[in-house]
Protein backbone atom coordinates (compact mmCIF):
# COMPACT_ATOMS: atom_id res chain seq x y z
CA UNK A 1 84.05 90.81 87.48
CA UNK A 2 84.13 93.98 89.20
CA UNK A 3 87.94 94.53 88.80
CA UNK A 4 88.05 97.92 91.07
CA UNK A 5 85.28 97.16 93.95
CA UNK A 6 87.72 93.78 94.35
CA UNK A 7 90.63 96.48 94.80
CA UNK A 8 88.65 98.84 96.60
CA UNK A 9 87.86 95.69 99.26
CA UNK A 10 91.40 94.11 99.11
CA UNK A 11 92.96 97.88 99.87
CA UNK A 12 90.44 98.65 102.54
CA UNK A 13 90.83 95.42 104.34
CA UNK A 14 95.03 95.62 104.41
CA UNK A 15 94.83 99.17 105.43
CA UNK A 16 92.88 97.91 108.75
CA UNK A 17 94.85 95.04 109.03
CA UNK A 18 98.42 97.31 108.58
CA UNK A 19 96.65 99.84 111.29
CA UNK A 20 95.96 97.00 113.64
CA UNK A 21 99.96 95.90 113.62
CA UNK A 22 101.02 99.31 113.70
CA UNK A 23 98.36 100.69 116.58
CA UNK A 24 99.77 97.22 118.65
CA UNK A 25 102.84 95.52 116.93
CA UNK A 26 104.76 98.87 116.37
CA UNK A 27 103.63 101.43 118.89
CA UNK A 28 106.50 100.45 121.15
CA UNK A 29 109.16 99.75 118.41
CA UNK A 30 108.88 103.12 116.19
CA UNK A 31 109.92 106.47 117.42
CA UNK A 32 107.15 109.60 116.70
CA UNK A 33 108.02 110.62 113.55
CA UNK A 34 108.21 106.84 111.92
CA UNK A 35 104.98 106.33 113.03
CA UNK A 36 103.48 109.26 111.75
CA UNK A 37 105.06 108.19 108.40
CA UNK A 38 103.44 105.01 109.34
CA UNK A 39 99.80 106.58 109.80
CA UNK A 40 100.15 108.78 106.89
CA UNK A 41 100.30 105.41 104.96
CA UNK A 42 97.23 103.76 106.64
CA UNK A 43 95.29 107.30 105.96
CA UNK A 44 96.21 107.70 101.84
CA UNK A 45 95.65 103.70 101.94
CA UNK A 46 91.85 104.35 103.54
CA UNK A 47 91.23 107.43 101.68
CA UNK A 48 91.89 105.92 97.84
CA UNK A 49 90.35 102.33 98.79
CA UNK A 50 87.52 104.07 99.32
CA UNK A 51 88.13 105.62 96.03
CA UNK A 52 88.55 102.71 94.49
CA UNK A 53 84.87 101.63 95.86
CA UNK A 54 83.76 104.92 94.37
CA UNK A 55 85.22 104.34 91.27
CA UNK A 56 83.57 100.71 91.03
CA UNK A 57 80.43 102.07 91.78
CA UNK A 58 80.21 104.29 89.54
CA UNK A 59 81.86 102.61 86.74
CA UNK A 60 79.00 101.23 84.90
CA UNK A 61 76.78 104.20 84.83
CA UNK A 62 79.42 106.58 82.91
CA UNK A 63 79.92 107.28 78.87
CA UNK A 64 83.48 106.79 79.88
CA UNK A 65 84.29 103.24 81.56
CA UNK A 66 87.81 102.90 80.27
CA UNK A 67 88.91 105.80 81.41
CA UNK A 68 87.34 104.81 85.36
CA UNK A 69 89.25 102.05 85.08
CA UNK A 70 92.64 103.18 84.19
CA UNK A 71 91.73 106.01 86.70
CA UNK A 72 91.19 103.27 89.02
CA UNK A 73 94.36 101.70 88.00
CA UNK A 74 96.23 104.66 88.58
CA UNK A 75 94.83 104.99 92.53
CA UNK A 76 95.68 101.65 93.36
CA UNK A 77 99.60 102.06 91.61
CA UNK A 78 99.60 105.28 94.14
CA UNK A 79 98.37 103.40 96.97
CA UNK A 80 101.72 100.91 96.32
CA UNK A 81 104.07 103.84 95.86
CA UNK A 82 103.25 106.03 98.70
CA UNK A 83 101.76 104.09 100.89
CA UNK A 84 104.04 101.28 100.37
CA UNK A 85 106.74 103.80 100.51
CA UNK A 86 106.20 104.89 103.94
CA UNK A 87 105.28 101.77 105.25
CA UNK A 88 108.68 101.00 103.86
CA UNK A 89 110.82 103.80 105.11
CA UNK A 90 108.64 103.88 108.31
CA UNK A 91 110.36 100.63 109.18
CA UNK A 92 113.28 100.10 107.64
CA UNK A 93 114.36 103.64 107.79
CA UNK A 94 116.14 103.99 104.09
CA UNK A 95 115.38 107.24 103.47
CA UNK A 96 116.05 106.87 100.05
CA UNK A 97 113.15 105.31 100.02
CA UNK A 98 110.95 108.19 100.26
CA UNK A 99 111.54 109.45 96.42
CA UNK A 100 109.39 107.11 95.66
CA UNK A 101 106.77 108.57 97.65
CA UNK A 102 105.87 111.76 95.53
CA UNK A 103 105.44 109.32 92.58
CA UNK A 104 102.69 107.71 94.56
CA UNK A 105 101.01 110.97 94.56
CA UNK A 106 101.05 111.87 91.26
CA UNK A 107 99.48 108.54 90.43
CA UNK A 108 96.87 109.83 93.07
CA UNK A 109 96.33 113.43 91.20
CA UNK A 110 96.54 112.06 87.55
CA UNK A 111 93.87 108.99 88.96
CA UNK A 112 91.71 111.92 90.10
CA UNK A 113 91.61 114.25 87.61
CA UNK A 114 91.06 110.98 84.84
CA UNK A 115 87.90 110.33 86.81
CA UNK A 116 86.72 114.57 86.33
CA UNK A 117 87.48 113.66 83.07
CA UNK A 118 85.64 110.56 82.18
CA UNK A 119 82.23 111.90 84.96
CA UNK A 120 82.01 115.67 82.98
């Protein structure tokens, strides 16, 4: 099976869906700066599913397919942590909830750099 184009789909597809309920569901009920915290989310979301597609794509033509998966593995924990995050703190308002945020993007960074790694 082709683990990360499943992920890339799954993440791409909730990241509309989440933008649809916030664009309609939420527009009304946030105030400005929740919902930017709230679009921020939807954008690292789209951004890093399509990564994930990337990542699936490419996975069989590299030396290095274990390290494009946990690569892989590594975008979609960020996508959980800081997009989750701010979906989280967007509508709950915990602020405390936003530590876990940077975490989310150094899943994102160290996910990145892995796949550098494993294409030079």
């Amino acid at each position: 099976m082709h683990t990360l184009l499943v992920l890339g789909g799954i993440m791409m597809f909730l990241a509309v869906a989440l933008g649809a309920f916030g664009a309609h569901a939420l527009k009304d009920k946030l105030t400005p700066d929740r919902m930017k915290n709230y679009q921020t989310g939807i954008q690292y979301q789209i951004a890093h599913g399509l990564g994930l597609l990337l990542l699936g794509t490419v996975q069989g033509d590299t030396v290095n397919t274990s390290q494009i998966t946990v690569s892989g593995w590594l975008l979609t924990a960020g996508i959980v942590l800081f997009s989750g995050s701010l979906y989280v703190l967007s509508l709950t308002g915990i602020r405390k909830l936003g530590a876990i945020t940077p975490l989310g993007g150094l899943c994102f960074l160290a996910g990145w750099v892995l796949f550098i790694v494993a294409v030079v």
